[in-house]
C-alpha atoms as a PDB file:
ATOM      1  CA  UNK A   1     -61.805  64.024 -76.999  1.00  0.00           C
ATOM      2  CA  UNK A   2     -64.678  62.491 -74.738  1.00  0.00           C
ATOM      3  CA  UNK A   3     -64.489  59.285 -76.212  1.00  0.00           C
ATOM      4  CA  UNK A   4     -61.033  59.113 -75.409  1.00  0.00           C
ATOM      5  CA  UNK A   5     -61.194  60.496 -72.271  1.00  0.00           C
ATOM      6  CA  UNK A   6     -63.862  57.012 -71.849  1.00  0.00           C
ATOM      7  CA  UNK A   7     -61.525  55.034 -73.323  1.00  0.00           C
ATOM      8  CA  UNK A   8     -58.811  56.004 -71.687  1.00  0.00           C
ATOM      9  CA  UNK A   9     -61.127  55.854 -67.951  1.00  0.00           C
ATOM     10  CA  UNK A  10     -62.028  52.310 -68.771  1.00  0.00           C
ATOM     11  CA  UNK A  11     -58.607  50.769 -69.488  1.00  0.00           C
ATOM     12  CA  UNK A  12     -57.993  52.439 -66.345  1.00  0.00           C
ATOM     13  CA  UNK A  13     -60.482  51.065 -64.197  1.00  0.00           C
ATOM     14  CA  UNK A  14     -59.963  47.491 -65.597  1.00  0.00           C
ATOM     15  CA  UNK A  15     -56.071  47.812 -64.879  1.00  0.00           C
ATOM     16  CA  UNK A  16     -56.893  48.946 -61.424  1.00  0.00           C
ATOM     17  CA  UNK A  17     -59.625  45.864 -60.736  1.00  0.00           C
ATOM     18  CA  UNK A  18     -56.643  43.437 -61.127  1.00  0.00           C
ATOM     19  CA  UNK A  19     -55.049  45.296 -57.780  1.00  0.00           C
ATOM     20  CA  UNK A  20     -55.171  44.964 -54.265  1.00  0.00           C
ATOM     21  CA  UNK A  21     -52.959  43.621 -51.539  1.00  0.00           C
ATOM     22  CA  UNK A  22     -50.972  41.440 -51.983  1.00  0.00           C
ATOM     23  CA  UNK A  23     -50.634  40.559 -47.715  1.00  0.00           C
ATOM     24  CA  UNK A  24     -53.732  39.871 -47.739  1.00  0.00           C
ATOM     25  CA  UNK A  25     -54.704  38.381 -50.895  1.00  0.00           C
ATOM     26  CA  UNK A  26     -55.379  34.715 -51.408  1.00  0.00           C
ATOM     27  CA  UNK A  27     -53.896  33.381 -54.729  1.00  0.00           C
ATOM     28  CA  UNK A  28     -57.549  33.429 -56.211  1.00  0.00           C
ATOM     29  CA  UNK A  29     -57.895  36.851 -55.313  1.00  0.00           C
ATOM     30  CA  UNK A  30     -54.675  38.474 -56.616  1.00  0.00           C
ATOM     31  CA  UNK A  31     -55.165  36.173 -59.734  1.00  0.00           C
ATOM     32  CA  UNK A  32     -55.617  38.617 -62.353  1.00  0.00           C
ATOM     33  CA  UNK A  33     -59.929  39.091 -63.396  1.00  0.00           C
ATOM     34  CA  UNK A  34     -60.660  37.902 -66.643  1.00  0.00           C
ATOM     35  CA  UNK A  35     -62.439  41.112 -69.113  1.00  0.00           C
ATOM     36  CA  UNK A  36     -65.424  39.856 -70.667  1.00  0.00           C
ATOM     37  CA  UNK A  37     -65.490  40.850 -74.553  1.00  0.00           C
ATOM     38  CA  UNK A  38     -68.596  42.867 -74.453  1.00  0.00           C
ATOM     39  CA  UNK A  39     -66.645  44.891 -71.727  1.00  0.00           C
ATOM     40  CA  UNK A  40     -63.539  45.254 -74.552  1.00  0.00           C
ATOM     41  CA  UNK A  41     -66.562  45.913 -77.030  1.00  0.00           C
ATOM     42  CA  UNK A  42     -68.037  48.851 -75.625  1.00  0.00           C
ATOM     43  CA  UNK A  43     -64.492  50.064 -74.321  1.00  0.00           C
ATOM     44  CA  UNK A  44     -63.555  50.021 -78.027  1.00  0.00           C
ATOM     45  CA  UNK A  45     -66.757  51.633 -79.134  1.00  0.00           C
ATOM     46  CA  UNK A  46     -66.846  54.318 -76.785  1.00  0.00           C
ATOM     47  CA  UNK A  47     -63.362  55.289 -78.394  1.00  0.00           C
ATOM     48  CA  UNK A  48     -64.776  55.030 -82.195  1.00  0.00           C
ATOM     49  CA  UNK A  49     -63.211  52.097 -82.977  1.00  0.00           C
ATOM     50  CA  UNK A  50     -65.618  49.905 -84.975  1.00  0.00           C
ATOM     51  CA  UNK A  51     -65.903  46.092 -84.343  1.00  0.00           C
ATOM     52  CA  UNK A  52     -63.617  43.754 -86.593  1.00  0.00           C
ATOM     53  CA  UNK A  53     -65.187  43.140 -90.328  1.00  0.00           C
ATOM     54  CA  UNK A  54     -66.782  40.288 -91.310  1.00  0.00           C
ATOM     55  CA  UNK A  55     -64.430  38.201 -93.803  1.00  0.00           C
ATOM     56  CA  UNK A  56     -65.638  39.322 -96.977  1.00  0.00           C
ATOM     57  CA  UNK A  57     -65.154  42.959 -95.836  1.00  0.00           C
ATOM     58  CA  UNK A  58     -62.215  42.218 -94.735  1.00  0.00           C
ATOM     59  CA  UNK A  59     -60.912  40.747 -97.931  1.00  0.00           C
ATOM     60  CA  UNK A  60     -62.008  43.524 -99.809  1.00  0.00           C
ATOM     61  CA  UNK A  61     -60.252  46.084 -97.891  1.00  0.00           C
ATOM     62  CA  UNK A  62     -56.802  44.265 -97.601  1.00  0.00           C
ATOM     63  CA  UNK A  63     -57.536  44.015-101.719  1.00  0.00           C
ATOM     64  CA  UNK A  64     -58.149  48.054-101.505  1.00  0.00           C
ATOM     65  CA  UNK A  65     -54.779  48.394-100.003  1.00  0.00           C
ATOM     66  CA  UNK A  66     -53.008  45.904-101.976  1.00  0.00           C
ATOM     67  CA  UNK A  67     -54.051  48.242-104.912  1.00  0.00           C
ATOM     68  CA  UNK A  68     -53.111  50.977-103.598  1.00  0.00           C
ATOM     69  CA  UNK A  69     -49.639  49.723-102.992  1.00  0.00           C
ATOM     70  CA  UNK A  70     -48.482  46.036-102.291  1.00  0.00           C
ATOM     71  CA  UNK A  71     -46.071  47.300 -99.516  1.00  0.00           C
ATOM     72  CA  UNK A  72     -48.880  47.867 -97.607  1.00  0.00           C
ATOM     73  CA  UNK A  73     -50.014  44.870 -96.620  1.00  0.00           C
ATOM     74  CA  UNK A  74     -46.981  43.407 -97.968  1.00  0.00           C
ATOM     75  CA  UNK A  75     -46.519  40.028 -95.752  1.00  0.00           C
ATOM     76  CA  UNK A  76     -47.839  41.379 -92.523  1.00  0.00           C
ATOM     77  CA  UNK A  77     -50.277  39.672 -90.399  1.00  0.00           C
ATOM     78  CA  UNK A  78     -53.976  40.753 -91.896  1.00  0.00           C
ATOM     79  CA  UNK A  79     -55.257  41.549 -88.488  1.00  0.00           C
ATOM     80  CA  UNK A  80     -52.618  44.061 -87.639  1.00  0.00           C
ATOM     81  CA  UNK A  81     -53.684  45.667 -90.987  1.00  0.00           C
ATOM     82  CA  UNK A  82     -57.538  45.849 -90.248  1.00  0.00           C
ATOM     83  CA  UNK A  83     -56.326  47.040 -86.162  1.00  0.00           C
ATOM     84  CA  UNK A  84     -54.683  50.003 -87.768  1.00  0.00           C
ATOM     85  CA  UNK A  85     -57.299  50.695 -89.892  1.00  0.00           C
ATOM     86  CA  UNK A  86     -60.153  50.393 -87.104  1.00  0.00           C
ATOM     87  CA  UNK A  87     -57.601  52.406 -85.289  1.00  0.00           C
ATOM     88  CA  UNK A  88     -57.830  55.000 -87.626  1.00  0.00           C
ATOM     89  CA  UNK A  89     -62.027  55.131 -87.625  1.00  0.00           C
ATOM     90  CA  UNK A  90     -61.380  56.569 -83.902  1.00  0.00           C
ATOM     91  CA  UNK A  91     -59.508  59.177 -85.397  1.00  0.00           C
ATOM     92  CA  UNK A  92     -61.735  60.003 -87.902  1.00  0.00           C
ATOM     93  CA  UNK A  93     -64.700  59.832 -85.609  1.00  0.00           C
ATOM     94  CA  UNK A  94     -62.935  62.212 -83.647  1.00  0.00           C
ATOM     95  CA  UNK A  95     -61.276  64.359 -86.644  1.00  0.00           C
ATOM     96  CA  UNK A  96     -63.990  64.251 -89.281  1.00  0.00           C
ATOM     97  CA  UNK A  97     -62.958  67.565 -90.817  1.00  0.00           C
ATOM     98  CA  UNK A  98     -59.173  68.278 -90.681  1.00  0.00           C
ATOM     99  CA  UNK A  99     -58.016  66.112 -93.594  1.00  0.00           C
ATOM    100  CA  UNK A 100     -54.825  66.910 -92.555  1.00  0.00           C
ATOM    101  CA  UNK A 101     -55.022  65.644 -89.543  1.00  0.00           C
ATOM    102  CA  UNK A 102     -56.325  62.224 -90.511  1.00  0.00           C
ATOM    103  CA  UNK A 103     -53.445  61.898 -93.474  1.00  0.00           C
ATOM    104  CA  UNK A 104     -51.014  62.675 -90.579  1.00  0.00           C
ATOM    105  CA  UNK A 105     -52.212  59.667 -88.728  1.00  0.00           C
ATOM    106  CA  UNK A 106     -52.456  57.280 -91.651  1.00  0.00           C
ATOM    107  CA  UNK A 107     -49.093  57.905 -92.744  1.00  0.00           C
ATOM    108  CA  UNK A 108     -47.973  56.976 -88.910  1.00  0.00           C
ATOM    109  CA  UNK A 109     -49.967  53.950 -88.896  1.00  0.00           C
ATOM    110  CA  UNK A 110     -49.387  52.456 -92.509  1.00  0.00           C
ATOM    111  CA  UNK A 111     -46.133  52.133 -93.061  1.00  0.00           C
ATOM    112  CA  UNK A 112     -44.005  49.674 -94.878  1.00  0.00           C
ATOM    113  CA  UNK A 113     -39.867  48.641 -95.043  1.00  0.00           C
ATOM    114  CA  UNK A 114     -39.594  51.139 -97.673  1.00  0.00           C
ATOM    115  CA  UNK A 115     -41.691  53.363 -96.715  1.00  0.00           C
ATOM    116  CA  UNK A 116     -41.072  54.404 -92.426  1.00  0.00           C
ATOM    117  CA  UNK A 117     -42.481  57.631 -92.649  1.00  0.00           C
ATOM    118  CA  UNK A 118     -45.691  56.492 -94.382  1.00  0.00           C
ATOM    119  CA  UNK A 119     -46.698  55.851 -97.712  1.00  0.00           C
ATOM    120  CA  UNK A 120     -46.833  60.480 -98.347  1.00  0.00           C
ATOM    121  CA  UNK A 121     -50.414  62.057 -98.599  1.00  0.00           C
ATOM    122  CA  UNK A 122     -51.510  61.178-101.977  1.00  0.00           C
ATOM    123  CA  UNK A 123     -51.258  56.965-101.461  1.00  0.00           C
ATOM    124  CA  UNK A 124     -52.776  58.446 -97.993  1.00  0.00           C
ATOM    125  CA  UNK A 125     -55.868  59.888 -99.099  1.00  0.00           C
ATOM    126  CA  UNK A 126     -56.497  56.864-101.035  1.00  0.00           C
ATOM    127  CA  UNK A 127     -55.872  54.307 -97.730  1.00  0.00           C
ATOM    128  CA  UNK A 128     -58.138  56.875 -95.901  1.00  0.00           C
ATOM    129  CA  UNK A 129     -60.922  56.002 -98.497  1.00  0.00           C
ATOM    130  CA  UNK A 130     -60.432  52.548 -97.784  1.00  0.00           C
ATOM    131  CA  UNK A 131     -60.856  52.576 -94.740  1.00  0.00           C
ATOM    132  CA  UNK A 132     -64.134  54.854 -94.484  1.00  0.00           C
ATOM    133  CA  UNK A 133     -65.534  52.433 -97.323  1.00  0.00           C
ATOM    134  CA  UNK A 134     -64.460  49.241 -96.144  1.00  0.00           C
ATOM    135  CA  UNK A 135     -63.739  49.254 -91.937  1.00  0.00           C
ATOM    136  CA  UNK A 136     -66.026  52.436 -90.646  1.00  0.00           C
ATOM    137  CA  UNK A 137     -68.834  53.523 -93.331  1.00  0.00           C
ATOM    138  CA  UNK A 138     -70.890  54.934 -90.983  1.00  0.00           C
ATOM    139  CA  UNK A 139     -68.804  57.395 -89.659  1.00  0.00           C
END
């Protein structure tokens, strides 16, 4: 919960730096500020999500998934696959223990045409192993 109360502070405090007045603003000034990555880095990592995998890792866990069941990948854009899955490392940083939990959230984060609801909790479990080997081992 304290990572995501972080999290949540930060994307706060970097919406509010792009405010001010706009009477007295000059057009430089209410010009929106530009976030340095490092500042997105630690943002993300202060939530528990992990940064993006290298290609090779990458490759190997779209090819986890693929196994697991072509519609999830299917033809979506790779990066929105690895997002959801370094999406899910926050939860599971922040859920280690309630298995339940964490299947709840990967069948609301992988889903597919077919499959709205999620992919159900045995396809589930094995996505949730992906992920732990391939996006967050560590956690």
């Amino acid at each position: 919960m304290k990572a995501r109360r972080v999290a949540a502070a930060a994307v706060l405090l970097i919406a509010l730096a792009g405010c001010g007045s706009s009477e007295t603003a000059t057009p430089e000034a209410a010009a929106p500020s530009v976030i340095s990555s490092d500042a997105v880095e630690k943002a993300a990592a202060a939530a528990g999500i992990p940064p993006k995998p290298d290609e090779e890792t990458a490759a190997a866990y779209l090819a986890a998934l693929t196994k697991i069941d072509p519609d999830i990948v299917g033809d979506k854009d790779p990066d929105r696959i690895i997002n959801r899955g370094r999406d899910q490392c926050s939860s599971i940083k922040e859920w280690p223990d309630d298995e339940a939990k964490l299947l709840m959230f990967v069948n609301a984060r992988f889903t597919g045409p077919d499959h709205p609801n999620g992919f159900g909790d045995a396809k589930a479990k094995k996505i949730l192993a992906a992920v732990k080997k391939h996006i967050c081992p560590t956690y």
